[in-house]
C-alpha atoms as a PDB file:
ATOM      1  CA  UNK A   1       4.440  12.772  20.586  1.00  0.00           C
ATOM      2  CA  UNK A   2       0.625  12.669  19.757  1.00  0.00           C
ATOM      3  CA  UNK A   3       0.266  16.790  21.117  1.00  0.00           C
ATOM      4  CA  UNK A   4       2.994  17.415  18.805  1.00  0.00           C
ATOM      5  CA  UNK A   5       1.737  15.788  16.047  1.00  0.00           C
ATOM      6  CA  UNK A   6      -1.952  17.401  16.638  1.00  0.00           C
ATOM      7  CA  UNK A   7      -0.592  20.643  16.832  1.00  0.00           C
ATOM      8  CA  UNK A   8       1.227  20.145  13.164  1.00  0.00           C
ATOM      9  CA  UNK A   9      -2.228  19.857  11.843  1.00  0.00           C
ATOM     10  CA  UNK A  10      -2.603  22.469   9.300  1.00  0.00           C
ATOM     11  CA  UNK A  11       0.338  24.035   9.377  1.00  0.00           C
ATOM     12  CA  UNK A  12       3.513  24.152   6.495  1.00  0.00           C
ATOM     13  CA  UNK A  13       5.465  22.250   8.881  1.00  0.00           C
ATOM     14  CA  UNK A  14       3.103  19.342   9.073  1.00  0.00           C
ATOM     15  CA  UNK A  15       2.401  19.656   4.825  1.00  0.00           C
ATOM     16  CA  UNK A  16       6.247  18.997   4.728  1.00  0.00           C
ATOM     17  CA  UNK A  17       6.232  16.476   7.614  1.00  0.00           C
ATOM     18  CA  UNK A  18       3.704  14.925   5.740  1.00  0.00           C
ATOM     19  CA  UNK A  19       5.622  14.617   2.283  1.00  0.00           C
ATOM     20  CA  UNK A  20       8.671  13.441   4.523  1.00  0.00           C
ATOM     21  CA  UNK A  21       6.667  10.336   5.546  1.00  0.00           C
ATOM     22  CA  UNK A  22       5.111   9.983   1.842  1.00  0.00           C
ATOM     23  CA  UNK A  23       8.457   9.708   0.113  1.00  0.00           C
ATOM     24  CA  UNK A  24       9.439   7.262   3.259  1.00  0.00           C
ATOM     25  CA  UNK A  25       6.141   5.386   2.937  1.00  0.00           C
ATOM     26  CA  UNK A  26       7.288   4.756  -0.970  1.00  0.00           C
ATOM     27  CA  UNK A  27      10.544   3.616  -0.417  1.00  0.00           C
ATOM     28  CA  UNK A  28       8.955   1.041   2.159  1.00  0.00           C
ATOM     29  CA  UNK A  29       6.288  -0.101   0.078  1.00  0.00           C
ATOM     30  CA  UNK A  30       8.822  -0.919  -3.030  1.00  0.00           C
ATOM     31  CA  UNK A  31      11.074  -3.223  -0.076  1.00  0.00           C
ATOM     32  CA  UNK A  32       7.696  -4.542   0.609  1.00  0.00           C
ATOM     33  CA  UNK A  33       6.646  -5.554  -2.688  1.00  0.00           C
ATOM     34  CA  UNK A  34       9.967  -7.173  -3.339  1.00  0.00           C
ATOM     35  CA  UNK A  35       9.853  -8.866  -0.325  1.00  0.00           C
ATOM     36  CA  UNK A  36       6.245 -10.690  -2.172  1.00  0.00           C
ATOM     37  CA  UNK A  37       8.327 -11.369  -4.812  1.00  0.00           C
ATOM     38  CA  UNK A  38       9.743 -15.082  -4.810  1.00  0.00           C
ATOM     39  CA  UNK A  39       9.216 -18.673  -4.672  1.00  0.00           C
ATOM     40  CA  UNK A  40       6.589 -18.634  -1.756  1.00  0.00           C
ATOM     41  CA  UNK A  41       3.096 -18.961  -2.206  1.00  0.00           C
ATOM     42  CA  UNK A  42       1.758 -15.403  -1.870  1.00  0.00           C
ATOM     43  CA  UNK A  43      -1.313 -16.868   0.600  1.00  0.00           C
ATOM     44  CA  UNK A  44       1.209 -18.096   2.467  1.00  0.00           C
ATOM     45  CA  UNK A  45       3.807 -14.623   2.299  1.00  0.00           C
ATOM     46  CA  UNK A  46       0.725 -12.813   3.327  1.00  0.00           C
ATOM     47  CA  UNK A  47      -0.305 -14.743   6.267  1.00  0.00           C
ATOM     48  CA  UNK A  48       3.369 -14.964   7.166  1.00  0.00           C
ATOM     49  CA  UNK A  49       3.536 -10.721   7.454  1.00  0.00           C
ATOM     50  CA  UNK A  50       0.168 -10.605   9.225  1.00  0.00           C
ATOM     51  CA  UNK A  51       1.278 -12.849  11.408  1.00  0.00           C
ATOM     52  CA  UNK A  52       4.437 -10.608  12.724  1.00  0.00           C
ATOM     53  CA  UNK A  53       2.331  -7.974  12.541  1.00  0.00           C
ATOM     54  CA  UNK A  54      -0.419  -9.502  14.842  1.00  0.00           C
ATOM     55  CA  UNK A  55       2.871 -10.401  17.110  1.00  0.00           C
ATOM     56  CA  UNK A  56       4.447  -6.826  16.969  1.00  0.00           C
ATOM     57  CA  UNK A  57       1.149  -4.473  17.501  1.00  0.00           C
ATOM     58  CA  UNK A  58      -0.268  -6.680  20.602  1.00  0.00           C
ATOM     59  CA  UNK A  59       1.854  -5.337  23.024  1.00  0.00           C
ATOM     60  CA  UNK A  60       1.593  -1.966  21.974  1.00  0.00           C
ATOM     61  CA  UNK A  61      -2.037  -1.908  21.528  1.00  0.00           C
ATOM     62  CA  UNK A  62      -2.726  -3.811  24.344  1.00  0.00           C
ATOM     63  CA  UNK A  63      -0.473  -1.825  26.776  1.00  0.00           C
ATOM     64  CA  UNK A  64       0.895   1.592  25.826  1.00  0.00           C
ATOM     65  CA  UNK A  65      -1.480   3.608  23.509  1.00  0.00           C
ATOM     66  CA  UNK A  66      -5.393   4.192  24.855  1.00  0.00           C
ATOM     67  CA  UNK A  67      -8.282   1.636  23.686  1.00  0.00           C
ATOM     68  CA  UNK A  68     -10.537   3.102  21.069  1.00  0.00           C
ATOM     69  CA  UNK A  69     -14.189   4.143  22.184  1.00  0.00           C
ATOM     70  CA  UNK A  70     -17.936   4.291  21.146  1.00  0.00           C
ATOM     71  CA  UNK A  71     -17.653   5.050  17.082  1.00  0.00           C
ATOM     72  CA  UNK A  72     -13.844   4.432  16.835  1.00  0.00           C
ATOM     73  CA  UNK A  73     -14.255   0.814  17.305  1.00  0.00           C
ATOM     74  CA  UNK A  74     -16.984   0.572  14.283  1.00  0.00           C
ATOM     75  CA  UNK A  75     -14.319   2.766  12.173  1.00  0.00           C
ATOM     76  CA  UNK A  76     -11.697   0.079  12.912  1.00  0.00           C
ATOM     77  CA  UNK A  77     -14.116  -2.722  12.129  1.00  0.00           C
ATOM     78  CA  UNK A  78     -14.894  -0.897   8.766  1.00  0.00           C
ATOM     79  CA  UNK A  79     -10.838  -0.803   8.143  1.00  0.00           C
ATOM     80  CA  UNK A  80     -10.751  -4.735   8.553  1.00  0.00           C
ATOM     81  CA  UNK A  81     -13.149  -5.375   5.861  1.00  0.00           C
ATOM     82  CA  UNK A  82     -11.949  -2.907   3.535  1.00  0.00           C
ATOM     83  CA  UNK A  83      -8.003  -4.447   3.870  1.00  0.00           C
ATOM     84  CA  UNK A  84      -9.036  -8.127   3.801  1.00  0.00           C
ATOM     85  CA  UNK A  85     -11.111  -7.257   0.728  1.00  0.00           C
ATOM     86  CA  UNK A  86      -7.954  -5.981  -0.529  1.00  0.00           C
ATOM     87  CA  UNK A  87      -5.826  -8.588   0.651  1.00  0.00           C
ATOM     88  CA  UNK A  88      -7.726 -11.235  -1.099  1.00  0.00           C
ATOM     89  CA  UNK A  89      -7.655  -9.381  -4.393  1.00  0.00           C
ATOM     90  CA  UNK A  90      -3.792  -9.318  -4.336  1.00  0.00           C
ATOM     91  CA  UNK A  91      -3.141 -12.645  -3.455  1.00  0.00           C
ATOM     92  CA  UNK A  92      -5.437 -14.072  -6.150  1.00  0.00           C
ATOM     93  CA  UNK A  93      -3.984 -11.446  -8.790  1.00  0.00           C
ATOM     94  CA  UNK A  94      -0.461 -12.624  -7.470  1.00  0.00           C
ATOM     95  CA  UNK A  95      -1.904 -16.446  -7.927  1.00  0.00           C
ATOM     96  CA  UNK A  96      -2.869 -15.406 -11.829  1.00  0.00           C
ATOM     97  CA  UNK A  97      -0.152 -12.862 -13.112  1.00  0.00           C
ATOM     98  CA  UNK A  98       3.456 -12.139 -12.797  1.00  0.00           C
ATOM     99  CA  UNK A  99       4.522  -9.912  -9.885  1.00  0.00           C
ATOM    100  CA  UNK A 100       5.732  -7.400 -12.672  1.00  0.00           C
ATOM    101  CA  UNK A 101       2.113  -7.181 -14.614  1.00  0.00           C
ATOM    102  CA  UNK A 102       0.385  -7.117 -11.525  1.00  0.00           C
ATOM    103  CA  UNK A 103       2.132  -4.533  -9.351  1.00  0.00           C
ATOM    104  CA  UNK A 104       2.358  -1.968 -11.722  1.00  0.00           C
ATOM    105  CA  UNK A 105      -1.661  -2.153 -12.460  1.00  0.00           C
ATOM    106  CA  UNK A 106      -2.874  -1.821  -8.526  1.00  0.00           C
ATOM    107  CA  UNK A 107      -0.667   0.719  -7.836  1.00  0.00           C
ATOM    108  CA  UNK A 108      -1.394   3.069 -11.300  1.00  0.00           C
ATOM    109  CA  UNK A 109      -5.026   2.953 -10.649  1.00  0.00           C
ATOM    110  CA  UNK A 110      -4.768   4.043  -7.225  1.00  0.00           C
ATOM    111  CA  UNK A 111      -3.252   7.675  -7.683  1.00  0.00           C
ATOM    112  CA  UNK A 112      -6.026   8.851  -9.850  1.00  0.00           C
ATOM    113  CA  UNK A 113      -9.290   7.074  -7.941  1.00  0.00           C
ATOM    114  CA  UNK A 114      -7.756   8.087  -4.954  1.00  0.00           C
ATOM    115  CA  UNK A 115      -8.083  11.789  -6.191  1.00  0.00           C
ATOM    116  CA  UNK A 116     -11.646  11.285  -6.967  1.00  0.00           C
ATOM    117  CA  UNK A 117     -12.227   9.728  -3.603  1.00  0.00           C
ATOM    118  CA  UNK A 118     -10.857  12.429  -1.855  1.00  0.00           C
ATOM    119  CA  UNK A 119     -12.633  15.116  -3.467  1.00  0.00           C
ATOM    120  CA  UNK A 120     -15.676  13.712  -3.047  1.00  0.00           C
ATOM    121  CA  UNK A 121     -15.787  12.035   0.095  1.00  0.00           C
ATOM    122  CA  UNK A 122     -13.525  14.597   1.799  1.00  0.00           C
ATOM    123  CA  UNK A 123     -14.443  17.278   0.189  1.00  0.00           C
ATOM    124  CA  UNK A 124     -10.429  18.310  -0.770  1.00  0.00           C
ATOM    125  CA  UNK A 125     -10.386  20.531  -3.449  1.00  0.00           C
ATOM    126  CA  UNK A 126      -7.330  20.117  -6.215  1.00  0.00           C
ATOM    127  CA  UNK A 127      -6.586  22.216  -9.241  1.00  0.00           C
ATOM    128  CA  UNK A 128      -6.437  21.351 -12.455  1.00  0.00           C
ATOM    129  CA  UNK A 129      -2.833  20.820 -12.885  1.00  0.00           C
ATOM    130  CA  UNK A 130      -2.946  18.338 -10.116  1.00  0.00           C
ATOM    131  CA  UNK A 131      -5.888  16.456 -11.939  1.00  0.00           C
ATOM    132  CA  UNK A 132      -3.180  16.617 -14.587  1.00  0.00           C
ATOM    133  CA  UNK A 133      -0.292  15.229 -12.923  1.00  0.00           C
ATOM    134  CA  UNK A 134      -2.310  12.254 -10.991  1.00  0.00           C
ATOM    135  CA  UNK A 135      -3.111  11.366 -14.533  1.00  0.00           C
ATOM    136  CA  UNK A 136       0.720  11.397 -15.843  1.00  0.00           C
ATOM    137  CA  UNK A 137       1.770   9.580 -12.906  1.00  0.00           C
ATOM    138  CA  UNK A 138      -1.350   6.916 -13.132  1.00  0.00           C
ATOM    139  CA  UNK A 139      -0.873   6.707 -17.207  1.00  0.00           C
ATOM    140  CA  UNK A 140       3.081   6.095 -17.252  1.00  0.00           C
ATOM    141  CA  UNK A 141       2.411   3.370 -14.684  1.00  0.00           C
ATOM    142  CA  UNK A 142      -0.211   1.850 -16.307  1.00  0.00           C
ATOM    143  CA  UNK A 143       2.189   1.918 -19.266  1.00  0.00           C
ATOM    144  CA  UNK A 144       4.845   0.131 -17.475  1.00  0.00           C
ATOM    145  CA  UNK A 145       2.479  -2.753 -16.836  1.00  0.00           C
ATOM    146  CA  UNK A 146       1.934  -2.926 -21.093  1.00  0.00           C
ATOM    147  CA  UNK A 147       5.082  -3.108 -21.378  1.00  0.00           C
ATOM    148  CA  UNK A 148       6.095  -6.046 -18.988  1.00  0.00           C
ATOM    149  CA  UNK A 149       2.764  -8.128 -20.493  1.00  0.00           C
ATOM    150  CA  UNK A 150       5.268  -8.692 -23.347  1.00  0.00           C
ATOM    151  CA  UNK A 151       7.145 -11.178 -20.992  1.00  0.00           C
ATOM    152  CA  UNK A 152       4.551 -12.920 -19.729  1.00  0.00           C
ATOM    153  CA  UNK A 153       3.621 -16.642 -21.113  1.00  0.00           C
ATOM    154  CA  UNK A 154       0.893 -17.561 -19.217  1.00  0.00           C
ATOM    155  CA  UNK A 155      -2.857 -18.177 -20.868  1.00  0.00           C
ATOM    156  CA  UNK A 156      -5.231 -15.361 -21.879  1.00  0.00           C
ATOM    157  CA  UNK A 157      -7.667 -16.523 -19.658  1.00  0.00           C
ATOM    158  CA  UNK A 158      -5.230 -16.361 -16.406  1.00  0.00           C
ATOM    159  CA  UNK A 159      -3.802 -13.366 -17.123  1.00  0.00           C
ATOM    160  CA  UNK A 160      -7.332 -11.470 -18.087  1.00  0.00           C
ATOM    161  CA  UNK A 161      -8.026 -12.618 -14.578  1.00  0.00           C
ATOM    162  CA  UNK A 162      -5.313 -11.618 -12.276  1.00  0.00           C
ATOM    163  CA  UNK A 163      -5.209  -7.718 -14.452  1.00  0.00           C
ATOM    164  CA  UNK A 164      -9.292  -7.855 -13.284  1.00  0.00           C
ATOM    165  CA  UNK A 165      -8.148  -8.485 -10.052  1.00  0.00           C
ATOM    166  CA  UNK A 166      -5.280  -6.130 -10.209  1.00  0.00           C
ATOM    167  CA  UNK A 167      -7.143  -3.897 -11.156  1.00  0.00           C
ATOM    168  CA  UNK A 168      -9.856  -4.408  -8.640  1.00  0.00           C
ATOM    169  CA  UNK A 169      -7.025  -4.065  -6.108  1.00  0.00           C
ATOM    170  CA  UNK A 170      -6.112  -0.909  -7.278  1.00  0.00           C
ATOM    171  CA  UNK A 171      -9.386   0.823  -6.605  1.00  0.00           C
ATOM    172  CA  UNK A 172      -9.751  -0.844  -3.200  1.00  0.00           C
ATOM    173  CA  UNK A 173      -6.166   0.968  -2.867  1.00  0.00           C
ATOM    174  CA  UNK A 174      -7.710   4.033  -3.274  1.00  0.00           C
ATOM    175  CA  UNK A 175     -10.895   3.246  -1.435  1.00  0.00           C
ATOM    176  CA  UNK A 176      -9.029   2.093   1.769  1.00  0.00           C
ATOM    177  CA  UNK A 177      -6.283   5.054   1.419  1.00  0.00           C
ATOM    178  CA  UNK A 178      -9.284   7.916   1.596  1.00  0.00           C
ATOM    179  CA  UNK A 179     -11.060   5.511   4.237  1.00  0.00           C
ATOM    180  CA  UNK A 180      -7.789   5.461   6.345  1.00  0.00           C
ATOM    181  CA  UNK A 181      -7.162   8.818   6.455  1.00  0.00           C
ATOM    182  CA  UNK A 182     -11.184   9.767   7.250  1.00  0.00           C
ATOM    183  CA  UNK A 183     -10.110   6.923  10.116  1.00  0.00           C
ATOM    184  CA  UNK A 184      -7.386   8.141  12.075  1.00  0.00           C
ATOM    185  CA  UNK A 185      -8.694  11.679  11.375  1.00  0.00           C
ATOM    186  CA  UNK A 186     -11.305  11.134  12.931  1.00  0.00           C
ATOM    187  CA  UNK A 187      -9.860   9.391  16.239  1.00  0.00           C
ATOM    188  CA  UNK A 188      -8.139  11.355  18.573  1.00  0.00           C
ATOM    189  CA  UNK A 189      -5.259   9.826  18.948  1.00  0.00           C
ATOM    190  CA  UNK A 190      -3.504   8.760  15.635  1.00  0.00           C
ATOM    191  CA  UNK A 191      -1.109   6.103  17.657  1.00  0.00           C
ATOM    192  CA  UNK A 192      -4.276   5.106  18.948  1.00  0.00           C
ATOM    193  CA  UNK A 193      -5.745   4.434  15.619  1.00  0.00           C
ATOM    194  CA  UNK A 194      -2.593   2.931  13.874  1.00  0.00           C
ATOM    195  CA  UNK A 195      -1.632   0.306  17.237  1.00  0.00           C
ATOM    196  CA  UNK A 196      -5.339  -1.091  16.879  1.00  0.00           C
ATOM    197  CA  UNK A 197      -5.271  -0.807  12.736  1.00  0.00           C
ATOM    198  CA  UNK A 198      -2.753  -3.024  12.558  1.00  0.00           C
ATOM    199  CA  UNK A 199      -3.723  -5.452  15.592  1.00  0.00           C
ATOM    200  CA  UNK A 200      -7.680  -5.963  14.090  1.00  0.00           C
ATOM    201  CA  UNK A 201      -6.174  -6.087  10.351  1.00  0.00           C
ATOM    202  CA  UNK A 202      -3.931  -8.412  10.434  1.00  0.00           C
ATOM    203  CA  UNK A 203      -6.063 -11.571  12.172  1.00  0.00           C
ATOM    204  CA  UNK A 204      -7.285 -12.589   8.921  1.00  0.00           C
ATOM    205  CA  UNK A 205      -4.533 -13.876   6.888  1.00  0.00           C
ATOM    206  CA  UNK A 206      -2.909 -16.072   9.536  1.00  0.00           C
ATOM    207  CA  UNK A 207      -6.355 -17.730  10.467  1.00  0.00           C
ATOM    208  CA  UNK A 208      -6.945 -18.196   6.776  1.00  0.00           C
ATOM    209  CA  UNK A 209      -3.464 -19.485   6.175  1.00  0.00           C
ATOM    210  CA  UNK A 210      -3.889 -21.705   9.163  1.00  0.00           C
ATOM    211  CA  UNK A 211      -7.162 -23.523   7.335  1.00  0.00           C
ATOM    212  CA  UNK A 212      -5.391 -23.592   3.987  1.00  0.00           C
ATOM    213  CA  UNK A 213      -2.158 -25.566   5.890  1.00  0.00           C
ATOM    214  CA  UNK A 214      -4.678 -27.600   7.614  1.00  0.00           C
ATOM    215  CA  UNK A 215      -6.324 -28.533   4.501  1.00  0.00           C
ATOM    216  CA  UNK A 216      -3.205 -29.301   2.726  1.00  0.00           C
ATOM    217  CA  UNK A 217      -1.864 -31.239   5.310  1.00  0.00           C
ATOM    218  CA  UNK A 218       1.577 -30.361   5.458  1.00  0.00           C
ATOM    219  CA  UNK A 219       3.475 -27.345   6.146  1.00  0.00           C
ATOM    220  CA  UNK A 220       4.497 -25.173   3.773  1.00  0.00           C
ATOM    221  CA  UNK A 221       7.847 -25.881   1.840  1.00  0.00           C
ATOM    222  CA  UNK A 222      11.198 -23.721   2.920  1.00  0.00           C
ATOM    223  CA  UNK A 223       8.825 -22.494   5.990  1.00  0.00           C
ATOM    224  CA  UNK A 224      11.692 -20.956   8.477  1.00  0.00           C
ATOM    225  CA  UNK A 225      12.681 -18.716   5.597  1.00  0.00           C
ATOM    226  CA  UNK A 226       9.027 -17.941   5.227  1.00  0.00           C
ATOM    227  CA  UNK A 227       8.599 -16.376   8.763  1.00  0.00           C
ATOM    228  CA  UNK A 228      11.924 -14.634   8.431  1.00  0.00           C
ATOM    229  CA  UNK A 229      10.592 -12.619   5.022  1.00  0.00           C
ATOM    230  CA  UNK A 230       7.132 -12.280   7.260  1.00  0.00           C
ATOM    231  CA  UNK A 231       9.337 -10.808  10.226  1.00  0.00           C
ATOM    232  CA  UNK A 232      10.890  -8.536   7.717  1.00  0.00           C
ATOM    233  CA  UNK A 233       7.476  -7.891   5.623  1.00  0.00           C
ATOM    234  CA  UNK A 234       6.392  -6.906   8.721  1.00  0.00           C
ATOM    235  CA  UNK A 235       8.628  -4.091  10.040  1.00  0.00           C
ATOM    236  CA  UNK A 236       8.335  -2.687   6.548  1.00  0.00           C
ATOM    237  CA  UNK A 237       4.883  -2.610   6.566  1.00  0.00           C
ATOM    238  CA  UNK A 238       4.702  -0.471   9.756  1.00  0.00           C
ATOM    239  CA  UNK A 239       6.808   1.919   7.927  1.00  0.00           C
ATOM    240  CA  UNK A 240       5.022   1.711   5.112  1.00  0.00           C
ATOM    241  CA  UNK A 241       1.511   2.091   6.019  1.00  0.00           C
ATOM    242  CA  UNK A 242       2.102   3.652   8.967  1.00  0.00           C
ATOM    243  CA  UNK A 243       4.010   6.184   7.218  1.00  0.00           C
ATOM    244  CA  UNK A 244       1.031   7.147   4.648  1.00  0.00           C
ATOM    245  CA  UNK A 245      -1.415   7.199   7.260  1.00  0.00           C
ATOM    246  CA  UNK A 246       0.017   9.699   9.303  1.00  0.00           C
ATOM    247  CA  UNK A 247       0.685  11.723   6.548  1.00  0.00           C
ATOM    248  CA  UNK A 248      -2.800  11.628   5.560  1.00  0.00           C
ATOM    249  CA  UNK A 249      -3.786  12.978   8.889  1.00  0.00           C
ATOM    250  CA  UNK A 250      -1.337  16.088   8.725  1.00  0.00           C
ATOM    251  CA  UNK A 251      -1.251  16.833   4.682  1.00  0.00           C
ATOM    252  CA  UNK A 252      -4.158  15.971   1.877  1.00  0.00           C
ATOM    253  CA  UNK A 253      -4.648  12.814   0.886  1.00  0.00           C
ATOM    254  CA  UNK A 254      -4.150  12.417  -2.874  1.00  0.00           C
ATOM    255  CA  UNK A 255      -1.029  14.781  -2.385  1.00  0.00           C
ATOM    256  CA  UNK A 256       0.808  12.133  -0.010  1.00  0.00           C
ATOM    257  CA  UNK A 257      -1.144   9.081  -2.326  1.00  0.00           C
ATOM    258  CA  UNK A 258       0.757  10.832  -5.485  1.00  0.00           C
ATOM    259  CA  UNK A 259       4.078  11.267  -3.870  1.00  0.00           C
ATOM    260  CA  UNK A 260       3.699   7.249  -2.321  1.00  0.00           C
ATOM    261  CA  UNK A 261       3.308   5.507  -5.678  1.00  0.00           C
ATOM    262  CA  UNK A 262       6.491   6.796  -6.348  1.00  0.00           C
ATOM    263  CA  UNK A 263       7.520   3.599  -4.572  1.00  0.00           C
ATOM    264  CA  UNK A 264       7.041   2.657  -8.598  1.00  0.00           C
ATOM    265  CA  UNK A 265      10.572   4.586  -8.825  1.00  0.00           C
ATOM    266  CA  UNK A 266      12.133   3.172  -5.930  1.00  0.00           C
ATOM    267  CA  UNK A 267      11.231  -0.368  -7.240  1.00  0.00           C
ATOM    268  CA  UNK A 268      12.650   0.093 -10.551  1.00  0.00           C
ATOM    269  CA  UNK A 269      16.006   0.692  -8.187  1.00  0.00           C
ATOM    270  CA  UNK A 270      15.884  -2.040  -6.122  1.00  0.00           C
ATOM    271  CA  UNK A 271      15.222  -4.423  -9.268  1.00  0.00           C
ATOM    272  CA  UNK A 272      17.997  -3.006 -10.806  1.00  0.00           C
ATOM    273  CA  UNK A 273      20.286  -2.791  -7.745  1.00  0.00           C
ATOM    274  CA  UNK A 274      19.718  -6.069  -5.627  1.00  0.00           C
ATOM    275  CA  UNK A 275      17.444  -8.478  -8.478  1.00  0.00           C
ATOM    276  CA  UNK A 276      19.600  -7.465 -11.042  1.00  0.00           C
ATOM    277  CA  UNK A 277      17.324  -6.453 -13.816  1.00  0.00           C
ATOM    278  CA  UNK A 278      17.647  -3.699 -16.501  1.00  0.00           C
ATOM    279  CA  UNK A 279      15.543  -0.914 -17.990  1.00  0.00           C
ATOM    280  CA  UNK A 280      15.643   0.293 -21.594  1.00  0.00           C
ATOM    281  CA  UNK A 281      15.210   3.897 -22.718  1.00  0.00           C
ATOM    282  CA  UNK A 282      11.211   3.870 -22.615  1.00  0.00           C
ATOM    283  CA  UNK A 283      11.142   2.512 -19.453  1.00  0.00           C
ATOM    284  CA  UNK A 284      13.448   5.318 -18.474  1.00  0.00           C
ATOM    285  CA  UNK A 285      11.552   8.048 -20.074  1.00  0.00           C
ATOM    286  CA  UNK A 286       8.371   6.806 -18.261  1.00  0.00           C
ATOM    287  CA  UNK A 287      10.334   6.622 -14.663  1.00  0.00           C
ATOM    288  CA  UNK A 288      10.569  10.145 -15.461  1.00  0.00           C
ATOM    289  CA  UNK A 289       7.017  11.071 -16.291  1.00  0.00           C
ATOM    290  CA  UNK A 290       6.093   9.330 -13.124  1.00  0.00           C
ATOM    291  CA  UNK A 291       8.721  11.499 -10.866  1.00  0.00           C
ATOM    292  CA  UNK A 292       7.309  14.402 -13.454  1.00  0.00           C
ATOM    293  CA  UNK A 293       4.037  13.658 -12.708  1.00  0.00           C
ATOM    294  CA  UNK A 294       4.058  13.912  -8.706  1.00  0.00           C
ATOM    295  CA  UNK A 295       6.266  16.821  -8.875  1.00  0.00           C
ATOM    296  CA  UNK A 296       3.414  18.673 -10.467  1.00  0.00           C
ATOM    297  CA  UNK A 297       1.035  17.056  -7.946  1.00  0.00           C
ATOM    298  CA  UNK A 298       2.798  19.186  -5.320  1.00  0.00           C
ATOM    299  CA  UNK A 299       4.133  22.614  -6.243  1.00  0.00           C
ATOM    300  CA  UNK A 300       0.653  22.750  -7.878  1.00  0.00           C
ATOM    301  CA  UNK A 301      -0.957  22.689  -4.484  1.00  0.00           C
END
């Protein structure tokens, strides 16, 4: 599997391949962000998911992909900062703001910092008309999050708070999305560098969840179904991140970034699907700008 993937490096097959596991990555991450949607503390929801994820990547780690050597272990111990930095910003933006102001604010900042990133720290090159669609796509789903804010009933003060840390999310997004893909670039072995990735990123949360219980003194309320969204949270997350990382490695990083935060798309189903919510005409027309947007991102490049 690894020689294979190697050998797609570079080539249209792997630019396609790549776009394959973009538009998979986005339909993961909207499952996953509905999954953090819901009664449960989202400290709690996060250390839940690490948890399974810590349980789920041991093995394979451990046993069946080879350990990372000299450099590769300080890339992995830069990747564990970066995602508990980024962690921490979501759950306290989650803490502060509705699910539907918040989500819509990381994930439209991302798209276009993520461009810069790449171009300067990876020395991509895009075109203009990519520039232009990054910014469509960021702008309509910055635009969504206006528009839920007229919903929300929560204090200035709060919700100033959780869009800073929203929005401070966002360009830790895009900082850990170039970092990533510099990452398992620059290992080998991609399996290599995603079985460790998740192992050494996801002892945080549970260890910090494990304090906050402790402190507490109790266990957290409806707890079994708690570890059965984690389990799930989980499995989508190694689809989901997984997914955009190996991408990353075979196509160019803002590309597969702009075709993932279409997950904004695949959201907007799911809530009207399975939550059972509705979208008027401008929310419609923005959808479209969105799609719009990372269509030009591609057949651009």
């Amino acid at each position: 599997m690894t020689e294979w993937l190697v050998s797609l490096e570079g080539t249209p097959e792997g630019a396609r391949l790549a776009m394959g596991l973009a538009l998979t990555s986005a339909v993961a991450h909207a499952c996953f962000g509905a999954l953090q949607k819901g009664r449960h503390d989202p400290w709690n929801t996060r250390g839940a998911i690490d948890l399974w994820i810590l349980i789920f990547s041991a093995p394979v780690a451990l046993f069946l992909v080879p350990r990372p050597e000299g450099a590769e272990w300080m890339v992995l111990v830069g990747a564990m900062a970066i995602h508990f930095a980024y962690k921490l910003t979501m759950a306290l933006a989650y803490e502060r703001a509705a699910y539907t102001v918040v989500y819509p604010v990381v994930r439209g900042t991302g798209p276009l910092a993520t461009l810069t990133f790449a171009a300067l720290f990876l020395g991509e090159h895009y075109v203009l008309l990519q520039w232009l669609g990054v910014a469509m796509l960021s702008g309509a789903i910055l635009f969504l999050a206006r528009i839920n804010l007229g919903g929300v009933v929560i204090g200035r003060a709060e919700l100033k708070l959780g869009l800073a840390w929203a929005f401070a999310g966002g360009l830790i997004v895009a900082f850990y999305t170039t970092y990533d893909a510099w990452g398992i670039r620059f290992t080998p072995d991609p399996f290599t560098f995603l079985a460790w990735f998740f192992l050494m990123t996801s002892v945080d949360f549970p260890l910090l969840t494990a304090y906050r219980i402790r402190r507490a003194g109790r266990w957290p309320e409806a707890f079994g179904p708690l570890m059965v969204r984690g389990m799930i949270g989980a499995l989508v997350a190694f689809v989901s991140f997984g997914g955009v990382m190996l991408g990353t490695r075979l196509g160019k990083v803002a590309e597969v970034a702009a075709l993932r935060e279409t997950s904004t798309l695949f959201a907007a189903a799911i809530g009207w699907l399975v939550l059972g919510e509705r979208s008027g005409p401008v929310k419609i027309g923005l959808m479209g700008m969105i799609a719009a947007g990372a269509i030009l991102v591609q057949a651009a490049g």
